[in-house]
N, C-alpha and C. Protein backbone atom coordinates (compact mmCIF):
# COMPACT_ATOMS: atom_id res chain seq x y z
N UNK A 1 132.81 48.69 -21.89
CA UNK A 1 132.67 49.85 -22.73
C UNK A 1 133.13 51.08 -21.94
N UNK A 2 133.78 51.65 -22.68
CA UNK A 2 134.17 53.62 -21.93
C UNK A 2 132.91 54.43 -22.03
N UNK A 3 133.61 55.29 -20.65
CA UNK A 3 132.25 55.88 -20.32
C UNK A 3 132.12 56.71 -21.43
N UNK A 4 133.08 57.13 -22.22
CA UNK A 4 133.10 58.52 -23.13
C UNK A 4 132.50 57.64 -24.27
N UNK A 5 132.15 56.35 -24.55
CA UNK A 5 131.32 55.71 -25.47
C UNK A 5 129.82 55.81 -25.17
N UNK A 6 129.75 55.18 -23.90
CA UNK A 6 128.24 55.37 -23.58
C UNK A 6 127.68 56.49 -23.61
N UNK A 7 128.64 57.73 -23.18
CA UNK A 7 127.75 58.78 -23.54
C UNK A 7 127.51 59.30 -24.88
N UNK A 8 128.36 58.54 -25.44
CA UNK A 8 127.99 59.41 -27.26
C UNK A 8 126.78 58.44 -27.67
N UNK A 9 126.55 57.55 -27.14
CA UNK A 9 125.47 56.89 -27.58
C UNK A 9 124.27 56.91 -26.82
N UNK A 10 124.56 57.38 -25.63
CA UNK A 10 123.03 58.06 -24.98
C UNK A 10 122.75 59.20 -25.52
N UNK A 11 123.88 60.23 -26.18
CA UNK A 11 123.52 61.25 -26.46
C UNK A 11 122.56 61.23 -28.00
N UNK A 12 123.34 60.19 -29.06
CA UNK A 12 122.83 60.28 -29.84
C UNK A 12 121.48 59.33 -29.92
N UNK A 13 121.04 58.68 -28.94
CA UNK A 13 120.34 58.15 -28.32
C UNK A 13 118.78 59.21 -28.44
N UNK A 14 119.14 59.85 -27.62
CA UNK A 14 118.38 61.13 -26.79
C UNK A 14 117.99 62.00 -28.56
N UNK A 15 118.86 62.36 -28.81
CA UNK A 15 118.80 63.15 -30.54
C UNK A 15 118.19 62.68 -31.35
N UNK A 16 117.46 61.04 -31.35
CA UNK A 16 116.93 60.18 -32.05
C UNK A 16 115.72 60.91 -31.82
N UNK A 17 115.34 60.26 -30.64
CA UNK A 17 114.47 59.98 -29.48
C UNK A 17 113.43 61.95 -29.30
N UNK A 18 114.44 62.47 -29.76
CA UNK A 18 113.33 64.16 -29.79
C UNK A 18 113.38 64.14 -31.45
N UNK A 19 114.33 63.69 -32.19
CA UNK A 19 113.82 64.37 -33.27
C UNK A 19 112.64 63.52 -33.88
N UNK A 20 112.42 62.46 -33.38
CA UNK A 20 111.37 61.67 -34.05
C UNK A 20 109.84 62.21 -33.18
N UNK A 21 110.14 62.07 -31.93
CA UNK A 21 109.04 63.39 -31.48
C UNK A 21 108.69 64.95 -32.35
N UNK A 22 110.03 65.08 -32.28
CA UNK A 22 109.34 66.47 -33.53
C UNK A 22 108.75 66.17 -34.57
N UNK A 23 109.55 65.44 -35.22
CA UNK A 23 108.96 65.09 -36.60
C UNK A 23 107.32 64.50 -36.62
N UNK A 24 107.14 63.57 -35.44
CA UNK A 24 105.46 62.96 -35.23
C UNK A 24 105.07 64.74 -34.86
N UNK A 25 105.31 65.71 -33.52
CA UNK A 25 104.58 66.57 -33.46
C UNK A 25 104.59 67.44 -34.99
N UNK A 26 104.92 67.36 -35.62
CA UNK A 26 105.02 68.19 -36.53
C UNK A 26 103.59 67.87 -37.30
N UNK A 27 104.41 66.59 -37.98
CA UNK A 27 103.17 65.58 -38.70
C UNK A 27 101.81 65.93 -38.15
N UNK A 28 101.76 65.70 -37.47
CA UNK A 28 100.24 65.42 -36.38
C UNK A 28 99.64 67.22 -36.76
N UNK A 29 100.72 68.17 -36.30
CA UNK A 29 99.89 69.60 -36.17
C UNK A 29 99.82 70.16 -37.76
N UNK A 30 100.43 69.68 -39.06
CA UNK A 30 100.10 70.09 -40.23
C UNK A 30 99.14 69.25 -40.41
N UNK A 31 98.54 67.79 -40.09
CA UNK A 31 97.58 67.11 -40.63
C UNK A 31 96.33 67.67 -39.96
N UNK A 32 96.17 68.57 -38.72
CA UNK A 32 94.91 68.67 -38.15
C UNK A 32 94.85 70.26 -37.92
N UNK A 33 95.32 70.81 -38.64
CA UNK A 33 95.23 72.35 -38.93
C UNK A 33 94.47 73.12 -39.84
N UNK A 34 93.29 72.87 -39.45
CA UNK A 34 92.20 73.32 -40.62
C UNK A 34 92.19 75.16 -41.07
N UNK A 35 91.90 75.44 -42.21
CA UNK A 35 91.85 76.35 -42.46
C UNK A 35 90.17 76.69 -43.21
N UNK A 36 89.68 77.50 -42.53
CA UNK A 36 88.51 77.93 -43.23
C UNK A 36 88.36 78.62 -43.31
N UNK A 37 87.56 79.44 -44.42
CA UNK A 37 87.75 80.44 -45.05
C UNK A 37 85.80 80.81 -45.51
N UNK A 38 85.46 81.56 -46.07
CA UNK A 38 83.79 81.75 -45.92
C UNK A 38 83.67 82.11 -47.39
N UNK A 39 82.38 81.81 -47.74
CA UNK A 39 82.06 80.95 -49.10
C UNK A 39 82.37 82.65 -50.28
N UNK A 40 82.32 84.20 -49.44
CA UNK A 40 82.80 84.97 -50.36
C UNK A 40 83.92 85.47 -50.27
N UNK A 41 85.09 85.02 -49.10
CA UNK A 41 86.53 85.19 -49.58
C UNK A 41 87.19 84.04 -50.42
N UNK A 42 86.85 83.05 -50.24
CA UNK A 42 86.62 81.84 -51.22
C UNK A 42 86.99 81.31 -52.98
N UNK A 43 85.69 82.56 -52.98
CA UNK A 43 85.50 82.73 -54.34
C UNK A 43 86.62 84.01 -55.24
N UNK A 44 87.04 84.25 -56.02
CA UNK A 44 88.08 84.92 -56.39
C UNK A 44 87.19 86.50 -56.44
N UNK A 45 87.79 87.41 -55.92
CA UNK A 45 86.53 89.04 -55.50
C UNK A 45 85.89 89.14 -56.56
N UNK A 46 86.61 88.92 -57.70
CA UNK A 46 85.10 89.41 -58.94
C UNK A 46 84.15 89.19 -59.45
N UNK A 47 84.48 87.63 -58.92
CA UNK A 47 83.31 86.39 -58.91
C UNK A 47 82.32 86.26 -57.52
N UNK A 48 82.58 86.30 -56.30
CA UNK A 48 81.88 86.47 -55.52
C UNK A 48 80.32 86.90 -55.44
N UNK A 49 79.49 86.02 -54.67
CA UNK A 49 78.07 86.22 -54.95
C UNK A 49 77.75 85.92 -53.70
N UNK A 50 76.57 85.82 -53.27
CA UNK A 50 76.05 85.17 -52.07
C UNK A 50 75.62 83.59 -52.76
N UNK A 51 76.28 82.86 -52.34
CA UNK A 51 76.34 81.33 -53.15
C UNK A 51 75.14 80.66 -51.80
N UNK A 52 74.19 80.01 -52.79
CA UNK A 52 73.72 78.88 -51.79
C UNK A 52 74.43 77.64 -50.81
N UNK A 53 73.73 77.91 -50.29
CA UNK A 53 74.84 76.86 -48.86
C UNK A 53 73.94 75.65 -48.83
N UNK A 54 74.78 74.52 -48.69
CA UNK A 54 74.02 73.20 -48.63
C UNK A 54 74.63 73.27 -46.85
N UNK A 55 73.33 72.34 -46.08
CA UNK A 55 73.99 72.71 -44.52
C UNK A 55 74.87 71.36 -44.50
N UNK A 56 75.47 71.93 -43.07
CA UNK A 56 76.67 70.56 -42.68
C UNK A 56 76.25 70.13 -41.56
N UNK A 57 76.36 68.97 -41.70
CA UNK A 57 76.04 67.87 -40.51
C UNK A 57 77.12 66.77 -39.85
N UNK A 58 76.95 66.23 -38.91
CA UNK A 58 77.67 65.25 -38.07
C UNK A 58 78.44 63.88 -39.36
N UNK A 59 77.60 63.68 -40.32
CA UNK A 59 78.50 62.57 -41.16
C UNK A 59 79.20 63.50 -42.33
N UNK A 60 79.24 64.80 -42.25
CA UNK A 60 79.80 65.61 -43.17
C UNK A 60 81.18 65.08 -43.35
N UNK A 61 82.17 64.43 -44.61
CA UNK A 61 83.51 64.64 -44.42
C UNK A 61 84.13 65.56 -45.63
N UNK A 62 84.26 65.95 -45.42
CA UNK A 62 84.46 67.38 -45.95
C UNK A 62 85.81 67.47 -46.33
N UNK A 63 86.61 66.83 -46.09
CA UNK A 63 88.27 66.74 -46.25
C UNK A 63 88.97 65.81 -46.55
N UNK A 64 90.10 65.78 -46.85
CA UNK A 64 90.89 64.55 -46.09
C UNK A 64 90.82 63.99 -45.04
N UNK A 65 91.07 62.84 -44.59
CA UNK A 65 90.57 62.51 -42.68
C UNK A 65 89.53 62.88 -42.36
N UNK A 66 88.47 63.53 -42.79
CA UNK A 66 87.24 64.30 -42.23
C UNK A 66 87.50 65.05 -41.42
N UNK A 67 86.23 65.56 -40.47
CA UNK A 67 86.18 66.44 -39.97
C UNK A 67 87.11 67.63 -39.00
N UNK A 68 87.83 66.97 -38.29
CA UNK A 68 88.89 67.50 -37.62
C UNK A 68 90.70 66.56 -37.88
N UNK A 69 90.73 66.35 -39.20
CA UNK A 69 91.63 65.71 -39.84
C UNK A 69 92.17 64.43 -39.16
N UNK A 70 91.55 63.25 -38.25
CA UNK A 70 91.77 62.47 -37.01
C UNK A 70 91.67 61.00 -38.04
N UNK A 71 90.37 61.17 -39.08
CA UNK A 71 90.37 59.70 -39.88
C UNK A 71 89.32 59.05 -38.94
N UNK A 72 88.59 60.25 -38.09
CA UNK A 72 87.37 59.41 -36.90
C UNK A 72 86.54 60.27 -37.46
N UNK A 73 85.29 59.41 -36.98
CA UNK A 73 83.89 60.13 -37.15
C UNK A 73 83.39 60.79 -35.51
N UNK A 74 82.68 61.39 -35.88
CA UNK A 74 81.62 61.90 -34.60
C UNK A 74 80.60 61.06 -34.01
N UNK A 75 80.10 60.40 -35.55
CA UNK A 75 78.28 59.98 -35.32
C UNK A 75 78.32 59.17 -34.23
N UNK A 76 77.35 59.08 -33.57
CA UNK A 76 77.00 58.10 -32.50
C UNK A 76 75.71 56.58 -33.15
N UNK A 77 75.72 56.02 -32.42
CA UNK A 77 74.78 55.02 -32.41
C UNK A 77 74.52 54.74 -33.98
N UNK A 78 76.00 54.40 -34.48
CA UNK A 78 76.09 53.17 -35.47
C UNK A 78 76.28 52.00 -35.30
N UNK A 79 75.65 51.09 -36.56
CA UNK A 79 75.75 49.68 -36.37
C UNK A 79 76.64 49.24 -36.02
N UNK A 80 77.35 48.12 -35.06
CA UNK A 80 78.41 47.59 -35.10
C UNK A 80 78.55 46.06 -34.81
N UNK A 81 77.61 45.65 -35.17
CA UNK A 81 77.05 44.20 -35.35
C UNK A 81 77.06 44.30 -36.75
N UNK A 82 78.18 43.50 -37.41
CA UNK A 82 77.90 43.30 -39.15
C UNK A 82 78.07 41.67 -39.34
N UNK A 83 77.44 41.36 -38.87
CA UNK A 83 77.81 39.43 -39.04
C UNK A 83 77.22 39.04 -39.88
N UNK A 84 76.15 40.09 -40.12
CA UNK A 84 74.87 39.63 -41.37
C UNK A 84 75.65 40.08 -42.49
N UNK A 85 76.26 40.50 -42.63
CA UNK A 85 77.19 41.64 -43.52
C UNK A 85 76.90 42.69 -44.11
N UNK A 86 77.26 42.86 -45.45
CA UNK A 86 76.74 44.94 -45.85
C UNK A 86 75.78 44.33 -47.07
N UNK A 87 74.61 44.84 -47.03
CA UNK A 87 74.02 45.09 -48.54
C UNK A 87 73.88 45.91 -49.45
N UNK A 88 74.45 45.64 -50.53
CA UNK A 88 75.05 46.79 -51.48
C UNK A 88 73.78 47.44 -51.49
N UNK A 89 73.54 49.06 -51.54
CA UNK A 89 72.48 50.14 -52.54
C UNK A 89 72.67 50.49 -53.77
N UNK A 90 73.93 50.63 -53.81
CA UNK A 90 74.09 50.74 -55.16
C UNK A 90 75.38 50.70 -55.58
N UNK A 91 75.73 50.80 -57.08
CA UNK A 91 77.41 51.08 -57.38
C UNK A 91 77.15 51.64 -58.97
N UNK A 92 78.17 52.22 -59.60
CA UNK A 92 78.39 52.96 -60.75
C UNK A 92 79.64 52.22 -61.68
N UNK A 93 79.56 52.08 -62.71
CA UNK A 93 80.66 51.81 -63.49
C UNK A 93 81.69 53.16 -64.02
N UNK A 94 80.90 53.90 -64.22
CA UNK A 94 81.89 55.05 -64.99
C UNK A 94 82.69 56.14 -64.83
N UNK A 95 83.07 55.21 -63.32
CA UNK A 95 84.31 56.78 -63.16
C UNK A 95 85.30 56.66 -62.97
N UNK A 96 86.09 55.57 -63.50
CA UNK A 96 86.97 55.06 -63.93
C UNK A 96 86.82 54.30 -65.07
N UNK A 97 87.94 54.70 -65.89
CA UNK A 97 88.07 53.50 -67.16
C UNK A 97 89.58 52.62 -66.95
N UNK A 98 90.00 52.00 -66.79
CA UNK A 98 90.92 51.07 -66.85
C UNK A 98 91.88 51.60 -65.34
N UNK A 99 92.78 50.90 -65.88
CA UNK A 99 94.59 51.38 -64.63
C UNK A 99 94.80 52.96 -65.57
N UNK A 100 94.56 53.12 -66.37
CA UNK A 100 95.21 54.94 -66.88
C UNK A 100 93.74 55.61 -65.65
N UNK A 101 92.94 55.66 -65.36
CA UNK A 101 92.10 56.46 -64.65
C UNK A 101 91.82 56.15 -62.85
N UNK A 102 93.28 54.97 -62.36
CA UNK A 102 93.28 54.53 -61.33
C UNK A 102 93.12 56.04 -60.38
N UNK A 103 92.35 56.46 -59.16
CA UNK A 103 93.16 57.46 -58.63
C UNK A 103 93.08 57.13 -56.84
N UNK A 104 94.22 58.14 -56.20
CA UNK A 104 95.36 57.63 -55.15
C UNK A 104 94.19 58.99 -54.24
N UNK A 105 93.14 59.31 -54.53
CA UNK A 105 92.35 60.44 -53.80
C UNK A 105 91.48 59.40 -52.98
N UNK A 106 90.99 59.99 -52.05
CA UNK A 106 89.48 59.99 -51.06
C UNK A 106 88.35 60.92 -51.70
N UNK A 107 87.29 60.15 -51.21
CA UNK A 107 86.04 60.33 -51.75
C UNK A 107 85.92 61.92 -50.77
N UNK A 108 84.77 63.07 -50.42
CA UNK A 108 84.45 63.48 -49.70
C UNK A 108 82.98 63.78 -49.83
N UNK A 109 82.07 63.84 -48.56
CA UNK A 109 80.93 64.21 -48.77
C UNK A 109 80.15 65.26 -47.85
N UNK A 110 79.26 65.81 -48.06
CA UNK A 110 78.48 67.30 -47.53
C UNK A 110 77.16 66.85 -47.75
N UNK A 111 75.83 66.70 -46.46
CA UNK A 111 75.01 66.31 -47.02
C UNK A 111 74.83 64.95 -47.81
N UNK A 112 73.90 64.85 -49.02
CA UNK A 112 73.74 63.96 -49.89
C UNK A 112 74.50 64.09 -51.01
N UNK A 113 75.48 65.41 -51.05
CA UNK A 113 76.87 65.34 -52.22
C UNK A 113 78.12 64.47 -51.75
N UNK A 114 78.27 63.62 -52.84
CA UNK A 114 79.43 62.67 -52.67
C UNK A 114 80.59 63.03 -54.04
N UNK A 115 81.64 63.63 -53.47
CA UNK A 115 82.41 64.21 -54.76
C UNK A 115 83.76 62.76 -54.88
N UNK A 116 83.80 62.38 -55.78
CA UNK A 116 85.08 61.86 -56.01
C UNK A 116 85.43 62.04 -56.92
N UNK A 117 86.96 62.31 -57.12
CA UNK A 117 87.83 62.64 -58.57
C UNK A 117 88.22 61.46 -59.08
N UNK A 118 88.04 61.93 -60.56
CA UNK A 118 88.78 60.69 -61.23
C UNK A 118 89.10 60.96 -62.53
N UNK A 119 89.42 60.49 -63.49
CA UNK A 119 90.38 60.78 -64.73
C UNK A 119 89.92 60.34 -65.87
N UNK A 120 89.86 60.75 -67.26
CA UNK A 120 89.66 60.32 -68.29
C UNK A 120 91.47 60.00 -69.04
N UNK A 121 91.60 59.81 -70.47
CA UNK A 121 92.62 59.66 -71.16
C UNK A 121 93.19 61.16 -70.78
N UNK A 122 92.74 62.45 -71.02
CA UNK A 122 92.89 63.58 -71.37
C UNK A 122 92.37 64.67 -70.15
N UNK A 123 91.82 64.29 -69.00
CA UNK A 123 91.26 65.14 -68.47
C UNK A 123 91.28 64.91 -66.98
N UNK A 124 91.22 65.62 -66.19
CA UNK A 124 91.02 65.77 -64.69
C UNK A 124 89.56 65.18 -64.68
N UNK A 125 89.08 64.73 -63.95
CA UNK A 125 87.34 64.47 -63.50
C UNK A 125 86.92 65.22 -62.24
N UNK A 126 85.98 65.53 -61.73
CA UNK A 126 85.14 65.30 -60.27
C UNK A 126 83.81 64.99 -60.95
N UNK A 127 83.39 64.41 -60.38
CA UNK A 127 81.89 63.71 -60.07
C UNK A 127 81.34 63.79 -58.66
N UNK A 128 79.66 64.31 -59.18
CA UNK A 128 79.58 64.37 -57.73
C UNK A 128 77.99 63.35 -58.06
N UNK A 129 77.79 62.67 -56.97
CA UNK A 129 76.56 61.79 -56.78
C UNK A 129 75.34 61.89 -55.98
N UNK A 130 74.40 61.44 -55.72
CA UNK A 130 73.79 61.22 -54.95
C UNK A 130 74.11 60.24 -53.57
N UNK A 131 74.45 60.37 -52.62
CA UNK A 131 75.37 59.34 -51.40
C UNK A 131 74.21 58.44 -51.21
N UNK A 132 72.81 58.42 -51.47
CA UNK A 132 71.86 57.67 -51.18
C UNK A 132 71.81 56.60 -52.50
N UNK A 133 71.55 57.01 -53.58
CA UNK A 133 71.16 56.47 -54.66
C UNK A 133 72.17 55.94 -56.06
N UNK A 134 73.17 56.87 -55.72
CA UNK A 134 74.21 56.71 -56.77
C UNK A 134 74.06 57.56 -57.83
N UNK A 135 73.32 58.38 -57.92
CA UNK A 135 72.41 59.53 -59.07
C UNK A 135 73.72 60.40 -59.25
N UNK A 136 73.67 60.36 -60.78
CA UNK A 136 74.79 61.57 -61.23
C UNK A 136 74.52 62.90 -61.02
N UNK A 137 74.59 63.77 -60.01
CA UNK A 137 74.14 65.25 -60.06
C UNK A 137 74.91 65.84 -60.80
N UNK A 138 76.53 66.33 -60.78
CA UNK A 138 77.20 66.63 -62.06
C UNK A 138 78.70 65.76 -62.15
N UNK A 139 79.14 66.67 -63.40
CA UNK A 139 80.17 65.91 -64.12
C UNK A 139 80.67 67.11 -64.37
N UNK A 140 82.16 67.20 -63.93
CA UNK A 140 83.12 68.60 -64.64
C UNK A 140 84.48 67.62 -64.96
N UNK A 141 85.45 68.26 -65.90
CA UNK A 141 86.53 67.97 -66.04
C UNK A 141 87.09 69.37 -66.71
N UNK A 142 88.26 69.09 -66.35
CA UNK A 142 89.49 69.90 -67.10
C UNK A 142 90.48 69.42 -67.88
N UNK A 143 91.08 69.89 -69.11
CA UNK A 143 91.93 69.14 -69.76
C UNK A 143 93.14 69.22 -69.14
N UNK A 144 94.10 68.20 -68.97
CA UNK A 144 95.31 67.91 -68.38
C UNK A 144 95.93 66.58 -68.79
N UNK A 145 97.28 66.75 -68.84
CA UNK A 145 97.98 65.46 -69.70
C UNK A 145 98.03 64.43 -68.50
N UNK A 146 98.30 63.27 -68.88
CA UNK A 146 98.48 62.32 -68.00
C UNK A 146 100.19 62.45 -67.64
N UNK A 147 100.80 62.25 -66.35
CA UNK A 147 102.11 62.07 -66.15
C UNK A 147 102.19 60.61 -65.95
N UNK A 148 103.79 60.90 -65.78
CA UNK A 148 104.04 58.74 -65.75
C UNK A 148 104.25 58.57 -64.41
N UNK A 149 104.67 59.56 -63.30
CA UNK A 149 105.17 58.44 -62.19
C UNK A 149 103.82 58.59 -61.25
N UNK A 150 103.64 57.12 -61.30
CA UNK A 150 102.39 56.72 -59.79
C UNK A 150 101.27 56.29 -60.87
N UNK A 151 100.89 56.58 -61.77
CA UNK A 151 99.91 56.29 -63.35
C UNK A 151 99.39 57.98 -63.07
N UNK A 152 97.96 57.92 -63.82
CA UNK A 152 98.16 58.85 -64.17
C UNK A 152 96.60 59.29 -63.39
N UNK A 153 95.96 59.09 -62.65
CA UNK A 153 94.71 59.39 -61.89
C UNK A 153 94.90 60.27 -60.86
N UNK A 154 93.85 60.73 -60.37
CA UNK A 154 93.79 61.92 -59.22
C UNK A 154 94.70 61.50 -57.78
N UNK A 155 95.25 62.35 -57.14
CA UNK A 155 95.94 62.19 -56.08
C UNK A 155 95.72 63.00 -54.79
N UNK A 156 94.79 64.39 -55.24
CA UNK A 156 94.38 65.14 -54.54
C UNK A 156 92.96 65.12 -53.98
N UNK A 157 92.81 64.56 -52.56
CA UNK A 157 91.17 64.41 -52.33
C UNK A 157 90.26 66.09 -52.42
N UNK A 158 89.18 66.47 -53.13
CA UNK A 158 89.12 67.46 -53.20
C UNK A 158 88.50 68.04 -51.66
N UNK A 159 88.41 69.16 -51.38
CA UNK A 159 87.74 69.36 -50.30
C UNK A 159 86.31 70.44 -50.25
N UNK A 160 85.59 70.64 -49.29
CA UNK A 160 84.43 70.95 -49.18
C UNK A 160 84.28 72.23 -48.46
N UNK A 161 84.21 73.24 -48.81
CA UNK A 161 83.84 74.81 -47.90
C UNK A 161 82.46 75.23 -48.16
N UNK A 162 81.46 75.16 -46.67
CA UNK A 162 80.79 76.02 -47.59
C UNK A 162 79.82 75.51 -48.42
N UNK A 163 79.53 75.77 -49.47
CA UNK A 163 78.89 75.55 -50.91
C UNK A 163 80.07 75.17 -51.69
N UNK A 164 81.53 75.16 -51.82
CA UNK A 164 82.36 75.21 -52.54
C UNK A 164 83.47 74.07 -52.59
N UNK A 165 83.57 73.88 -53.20
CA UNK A 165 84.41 72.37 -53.66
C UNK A 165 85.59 72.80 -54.53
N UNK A 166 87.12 72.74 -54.15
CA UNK A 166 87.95 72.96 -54.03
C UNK A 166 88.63 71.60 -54.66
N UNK A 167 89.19 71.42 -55.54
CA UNK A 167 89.54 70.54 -56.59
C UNK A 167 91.48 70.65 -56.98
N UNK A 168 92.44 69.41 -57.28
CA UNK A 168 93.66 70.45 -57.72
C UNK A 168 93.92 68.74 -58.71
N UNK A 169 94.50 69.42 -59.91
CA UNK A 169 94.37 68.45 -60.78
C UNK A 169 95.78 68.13 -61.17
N UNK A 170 95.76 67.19 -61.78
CA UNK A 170 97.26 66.24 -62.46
C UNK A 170 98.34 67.54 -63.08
N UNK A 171 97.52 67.87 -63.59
CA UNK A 171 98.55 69.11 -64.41
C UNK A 171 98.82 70.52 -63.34
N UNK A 172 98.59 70.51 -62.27
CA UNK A 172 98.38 71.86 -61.42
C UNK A 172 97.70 72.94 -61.55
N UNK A 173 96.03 72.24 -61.87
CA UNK A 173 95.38 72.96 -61.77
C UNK A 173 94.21 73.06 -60.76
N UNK A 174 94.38 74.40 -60.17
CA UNK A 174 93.37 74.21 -58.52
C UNK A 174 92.11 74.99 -58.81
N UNK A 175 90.93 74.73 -58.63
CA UNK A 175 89.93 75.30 -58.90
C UNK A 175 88.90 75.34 -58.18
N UNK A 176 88.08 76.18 -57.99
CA UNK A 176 87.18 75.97 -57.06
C UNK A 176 85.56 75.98 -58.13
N UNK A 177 84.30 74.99 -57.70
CA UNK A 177 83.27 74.51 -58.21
C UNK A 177 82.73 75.11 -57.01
N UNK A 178 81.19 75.15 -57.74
CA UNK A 178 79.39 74.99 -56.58
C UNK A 178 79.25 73.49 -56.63
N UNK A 179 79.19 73.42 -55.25
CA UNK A 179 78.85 72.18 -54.94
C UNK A 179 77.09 71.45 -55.18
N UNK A 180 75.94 72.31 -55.59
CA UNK A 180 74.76 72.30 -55.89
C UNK A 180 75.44 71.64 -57.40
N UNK A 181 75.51 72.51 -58.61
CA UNK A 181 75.71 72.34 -59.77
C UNK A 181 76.89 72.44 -60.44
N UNK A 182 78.16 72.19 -59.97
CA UNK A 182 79.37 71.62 -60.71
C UNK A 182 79.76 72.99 -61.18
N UNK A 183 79.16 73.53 -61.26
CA UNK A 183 79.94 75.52 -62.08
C UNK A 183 81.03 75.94 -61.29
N UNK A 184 82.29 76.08 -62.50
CA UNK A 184 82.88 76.64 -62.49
C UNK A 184 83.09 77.58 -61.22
N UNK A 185 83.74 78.27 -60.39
CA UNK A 185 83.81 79.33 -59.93
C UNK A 185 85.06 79.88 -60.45
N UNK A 186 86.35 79.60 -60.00
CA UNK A 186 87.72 80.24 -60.88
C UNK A 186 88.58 78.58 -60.90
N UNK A 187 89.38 79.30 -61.38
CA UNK A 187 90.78 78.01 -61.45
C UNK A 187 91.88 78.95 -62.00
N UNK A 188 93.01 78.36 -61.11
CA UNK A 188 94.43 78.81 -61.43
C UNK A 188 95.04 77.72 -61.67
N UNK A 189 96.02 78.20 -62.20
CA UNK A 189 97.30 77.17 -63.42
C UNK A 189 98.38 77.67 -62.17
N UNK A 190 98.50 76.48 -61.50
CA UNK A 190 99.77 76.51 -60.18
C UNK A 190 101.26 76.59 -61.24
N UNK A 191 100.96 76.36 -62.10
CA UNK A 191 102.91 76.17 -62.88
C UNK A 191 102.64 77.11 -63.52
N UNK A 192 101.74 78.04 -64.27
CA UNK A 192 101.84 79.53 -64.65
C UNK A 192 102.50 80.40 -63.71
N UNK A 193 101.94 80.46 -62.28
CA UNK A 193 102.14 80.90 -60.50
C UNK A 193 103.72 80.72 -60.64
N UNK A 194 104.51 79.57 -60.98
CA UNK A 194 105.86 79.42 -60.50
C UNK A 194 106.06 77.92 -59.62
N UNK A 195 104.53 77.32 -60.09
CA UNK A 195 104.93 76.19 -59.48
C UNK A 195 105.89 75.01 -60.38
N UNK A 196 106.37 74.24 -59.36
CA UNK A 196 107.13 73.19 -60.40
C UNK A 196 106.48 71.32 -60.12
């Protein structure tokens, strides 16, 4: 082989070899870049209150990936002997109805609130539970059409600030809830905004 070969192929070699480093550093510093924000800039200014705070603790996952966006926990001195295996506490039928209400989200939880989204024929869902018992604390939805590509269920894990639960739905709609009682706080229409 010529040397003026080998070097075009070490070079493009080398060009591989950083841009796939960039691209992982990149990846890595948008996935673990938290942004927080406090429960009355949060809220949209006219709505703003002093909102009750549920506290946060060590099994808090609050996000996508949890806590520091890693997909690890903190807790210490969990089981790790499961040979006996898991015994169910509980489970729910109704927050999904068929493959139209499949959804591509993560659960998140704060405390004993366990929020997961999910879909009716016609509507966005969150549900939030009891993480001990399975107990329905609330039920919100928004109306939104179903789209066709991927089916038609939630894709956005919602996330946790605060008292405030941060939601973005099939149709582009982002809204923020009380995490105590499911109320409303605001919601914007992202494709009113200019989204596409």
């Amino acid at each position: 082989m010529k040397k003026k070969t080998i070097y075009i192929i070490l070079i493009i070699l080398v060009v591989v070899v950083a841009g796939g480093i960039y691209v992982y550093d990149t990846f890595q510093a948008m996935g673990l870049q938290a942004v927080y924000v406090d429960e009355t800039t949060a809220a949209a200014p006219e709505e703003a209150t002093n909102l009750p705070a549920v506290e946060n603790g060590v099994s808090d996952w609050l996000n996508w990936r949890g806590p520091d966006f890693s997909g690890k926990s903190s807790m210490t001195g969990l089981k790790t002997d499961w040979s006996d295996g898991l015994k169910k506490l509980w489970e729910v039928d109704y927050l999904c109805s068929g493959k139209e209400s499949l959804t591509w989200a993560a659960p998140v939880i704060k405390g004993n609130h366990l929020i997961i989204p999910g879909r009716s024929a016609s509507h966005d869902q969150l549900f939030c539970l009891d993480a001990s018992s399975g107990e329905l604390y609330w039920k919100t939805e928004i109306a939104s059409e179903p789209g066709d590509a991927w089916g038609t269920g939630a894709r956005a894990t919602p996330t946790i600030v605060d008292s405030l639960v941060y939601s973005f739905g099939r149709s582009g709609i982002l809204a923020c809830w009380m995490l105590e009682d499911g109320k409303m706080v605001w919601k914007k229409d992202v494709m009113a905004e200019g989204g596409k």
